[in-house]
N, C-alpha and C. Protein backbone atom coordinates (compact mmCIF):
# COMPACT_ATOMS: atom_id res chain seq x y z
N UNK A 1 17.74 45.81 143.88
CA UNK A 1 16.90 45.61 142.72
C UNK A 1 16.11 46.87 142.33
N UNK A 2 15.55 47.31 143.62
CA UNK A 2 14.82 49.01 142.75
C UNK A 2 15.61 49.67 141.91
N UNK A 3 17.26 49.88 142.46
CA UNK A 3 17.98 50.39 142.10
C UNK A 3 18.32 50.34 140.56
N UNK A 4 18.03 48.58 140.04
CA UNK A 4 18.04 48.35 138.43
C UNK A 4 16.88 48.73 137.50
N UNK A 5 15.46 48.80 138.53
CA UNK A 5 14.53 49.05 137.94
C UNK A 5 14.44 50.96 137.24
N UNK A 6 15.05 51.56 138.28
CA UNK A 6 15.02 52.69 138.54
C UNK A 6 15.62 53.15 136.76
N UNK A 7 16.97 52.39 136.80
CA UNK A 7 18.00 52.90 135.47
C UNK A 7 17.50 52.44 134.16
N UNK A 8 16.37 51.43 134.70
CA UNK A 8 15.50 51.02 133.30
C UNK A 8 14.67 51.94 132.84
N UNK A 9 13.92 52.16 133.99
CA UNK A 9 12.64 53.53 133.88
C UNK A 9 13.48 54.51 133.26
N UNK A 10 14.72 54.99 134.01
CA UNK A 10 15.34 56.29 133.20
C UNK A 10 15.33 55.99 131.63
N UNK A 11 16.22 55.19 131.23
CA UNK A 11 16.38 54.67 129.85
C UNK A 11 15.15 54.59 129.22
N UNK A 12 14.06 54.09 129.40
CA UNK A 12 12.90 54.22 129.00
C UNK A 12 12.54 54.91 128.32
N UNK A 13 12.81 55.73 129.47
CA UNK A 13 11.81 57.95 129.36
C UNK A 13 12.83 58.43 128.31
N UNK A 14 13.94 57.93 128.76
CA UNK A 14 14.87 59.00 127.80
C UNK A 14 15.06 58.42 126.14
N UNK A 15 14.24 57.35 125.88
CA UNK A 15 13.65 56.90 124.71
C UNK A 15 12.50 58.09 124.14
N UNK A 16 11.70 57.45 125.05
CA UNK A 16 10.71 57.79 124.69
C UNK A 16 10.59 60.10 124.41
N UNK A 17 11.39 60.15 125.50
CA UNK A 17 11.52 62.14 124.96
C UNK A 17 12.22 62.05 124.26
N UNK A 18 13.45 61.16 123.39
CA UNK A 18 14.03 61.51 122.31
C UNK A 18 12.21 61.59 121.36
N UNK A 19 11.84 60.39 121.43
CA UNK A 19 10.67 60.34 120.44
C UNK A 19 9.78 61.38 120.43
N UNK A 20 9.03 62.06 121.06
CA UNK A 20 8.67 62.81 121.74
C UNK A 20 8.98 64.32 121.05
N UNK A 21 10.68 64.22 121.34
CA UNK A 21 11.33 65.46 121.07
C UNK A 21 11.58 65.86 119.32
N UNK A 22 11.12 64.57 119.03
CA UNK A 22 11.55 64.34 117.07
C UNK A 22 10.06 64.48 116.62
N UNK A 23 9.35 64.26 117.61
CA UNK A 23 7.56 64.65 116.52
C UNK A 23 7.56 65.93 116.52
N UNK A 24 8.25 66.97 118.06
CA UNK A 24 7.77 68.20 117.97
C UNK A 24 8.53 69.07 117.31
N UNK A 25 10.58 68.22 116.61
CA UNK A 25 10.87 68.80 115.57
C UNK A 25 10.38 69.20 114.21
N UNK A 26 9.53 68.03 113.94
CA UNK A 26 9.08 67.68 112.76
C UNK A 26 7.94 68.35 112.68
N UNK A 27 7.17 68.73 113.72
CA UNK A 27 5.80 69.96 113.36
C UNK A 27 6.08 70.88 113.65
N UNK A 28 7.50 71.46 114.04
CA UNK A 28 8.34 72.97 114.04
C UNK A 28 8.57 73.51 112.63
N UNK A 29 9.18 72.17 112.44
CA UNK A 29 10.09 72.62 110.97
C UNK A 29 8.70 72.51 109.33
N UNK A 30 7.39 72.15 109.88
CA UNK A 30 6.53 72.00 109.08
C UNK A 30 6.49 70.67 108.36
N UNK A 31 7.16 69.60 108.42
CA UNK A 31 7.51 68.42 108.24
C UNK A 31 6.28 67.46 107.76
N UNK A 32 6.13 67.19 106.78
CA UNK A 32 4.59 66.20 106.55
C UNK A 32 5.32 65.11 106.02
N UNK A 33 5.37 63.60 106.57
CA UNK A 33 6.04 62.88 105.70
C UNK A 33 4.89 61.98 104.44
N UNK A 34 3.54 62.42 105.05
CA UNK A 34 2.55 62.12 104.10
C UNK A 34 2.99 62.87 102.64
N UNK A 35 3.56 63.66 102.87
CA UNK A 35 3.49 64.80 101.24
C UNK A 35 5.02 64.13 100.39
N UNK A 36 6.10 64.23 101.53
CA UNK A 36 7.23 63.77 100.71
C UNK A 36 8.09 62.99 102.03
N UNK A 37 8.85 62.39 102.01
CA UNK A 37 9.60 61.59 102.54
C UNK A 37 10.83 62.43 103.48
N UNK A 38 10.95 61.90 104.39
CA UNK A 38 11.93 62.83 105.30
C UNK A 38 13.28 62.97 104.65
N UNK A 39 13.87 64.00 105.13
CA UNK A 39 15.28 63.92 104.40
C UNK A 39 16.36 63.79 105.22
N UNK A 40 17.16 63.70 104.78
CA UNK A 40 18.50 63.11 105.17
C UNK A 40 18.89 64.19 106.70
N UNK A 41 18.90 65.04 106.52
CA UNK A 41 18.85 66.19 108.05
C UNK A 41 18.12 65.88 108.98
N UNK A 42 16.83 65.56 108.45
CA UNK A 42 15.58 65.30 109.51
C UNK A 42 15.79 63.79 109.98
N UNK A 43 16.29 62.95 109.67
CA UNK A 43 16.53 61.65 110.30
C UNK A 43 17.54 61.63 110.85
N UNK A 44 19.02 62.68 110.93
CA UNK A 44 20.12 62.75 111.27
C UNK A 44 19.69 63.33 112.66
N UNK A 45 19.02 64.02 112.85
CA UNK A 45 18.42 65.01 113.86
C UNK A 45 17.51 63.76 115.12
N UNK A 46 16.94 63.13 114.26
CA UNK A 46 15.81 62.24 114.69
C UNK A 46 17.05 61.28 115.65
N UNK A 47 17.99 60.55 115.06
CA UNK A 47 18.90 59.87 115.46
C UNK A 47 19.22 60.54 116.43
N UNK A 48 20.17 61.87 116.62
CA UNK A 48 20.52 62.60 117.92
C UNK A 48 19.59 62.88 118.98
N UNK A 49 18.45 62.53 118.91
CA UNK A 49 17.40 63.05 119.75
C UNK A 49 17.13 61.25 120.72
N UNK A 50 17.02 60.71 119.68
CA UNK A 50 16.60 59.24 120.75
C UNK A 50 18.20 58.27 120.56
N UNK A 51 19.18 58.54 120.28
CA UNK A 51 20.30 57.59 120.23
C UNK A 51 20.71 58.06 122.17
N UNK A 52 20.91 59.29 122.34
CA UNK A 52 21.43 58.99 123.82
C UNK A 52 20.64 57.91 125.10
N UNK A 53 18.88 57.74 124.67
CA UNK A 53 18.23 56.53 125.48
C UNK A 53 18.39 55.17 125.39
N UNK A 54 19.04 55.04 124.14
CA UNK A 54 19.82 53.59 123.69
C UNK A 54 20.88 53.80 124.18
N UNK A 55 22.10 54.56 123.92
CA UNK A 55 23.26 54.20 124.66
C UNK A 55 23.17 54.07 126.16
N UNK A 56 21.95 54.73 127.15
CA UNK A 56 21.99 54.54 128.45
C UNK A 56 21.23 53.26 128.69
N UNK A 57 20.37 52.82 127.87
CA UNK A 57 20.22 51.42 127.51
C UNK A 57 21.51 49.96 127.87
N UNK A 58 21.94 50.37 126.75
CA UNK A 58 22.95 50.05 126.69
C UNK A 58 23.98 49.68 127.74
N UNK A 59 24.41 50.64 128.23
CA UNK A 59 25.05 50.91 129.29
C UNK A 59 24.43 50.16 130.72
N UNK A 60 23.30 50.51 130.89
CA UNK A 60 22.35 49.70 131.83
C UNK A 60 22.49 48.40 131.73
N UNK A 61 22.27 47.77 130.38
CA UNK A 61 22.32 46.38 130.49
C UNK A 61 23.60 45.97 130.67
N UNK A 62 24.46 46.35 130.26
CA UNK A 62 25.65 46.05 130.72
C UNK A 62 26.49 46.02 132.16
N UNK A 63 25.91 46.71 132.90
CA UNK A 63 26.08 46.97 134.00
C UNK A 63 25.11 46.02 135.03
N UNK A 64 23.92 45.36 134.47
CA UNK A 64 22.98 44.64 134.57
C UNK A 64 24.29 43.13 134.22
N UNK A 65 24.69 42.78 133.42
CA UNK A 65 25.09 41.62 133.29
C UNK A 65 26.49 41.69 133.98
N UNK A 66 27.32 43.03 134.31
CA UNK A 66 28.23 42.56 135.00
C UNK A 66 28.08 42.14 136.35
N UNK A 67 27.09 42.59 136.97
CA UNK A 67 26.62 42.29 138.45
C UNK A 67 25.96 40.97 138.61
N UNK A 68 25.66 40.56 137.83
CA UNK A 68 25.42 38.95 137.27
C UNK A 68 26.48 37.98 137.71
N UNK A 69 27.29 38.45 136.53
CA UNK A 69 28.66 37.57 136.95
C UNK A 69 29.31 37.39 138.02
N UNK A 70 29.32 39.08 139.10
CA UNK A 70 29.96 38.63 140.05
C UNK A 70 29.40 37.75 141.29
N UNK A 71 28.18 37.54 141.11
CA UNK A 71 27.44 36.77 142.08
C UNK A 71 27.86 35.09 142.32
């Protein structure tokens, strides 16, 4: 069981530094979405930064419900 908790925590974090990693794009690149609305690059970017903590998500739970079954 630590062992499931462990791949949750990872998935977590690796949410959360995509998020993390997309605020400190967005005050690199000078980014105000108060002034105008993000654009199509900057959300494409945003996506690549936190989509790999969902697919290990993902992956986790799945691996979570196959060990389920075999019980």
């Amino acid at each position: 069981m630590p062992n499931s908790r462990k791949g949750l925590v990872v998935a977590l974090a690796m949410i959360a530094g995509g998020v993390l990693a997309f605020f400190v794009f967005l005050f690199l690149t000078g980014a105000d979405p108060d002034v105008r609305p993000l654009s199509l690059f900057q959300w494409i970017v945003g996506g690549m930064l936190i989509a790999p903590g969902f697919g290990y998500l993902i992956r986790w739970r799945r691996l979570q419900d196959s060990q389920r079954s075999n019980r």
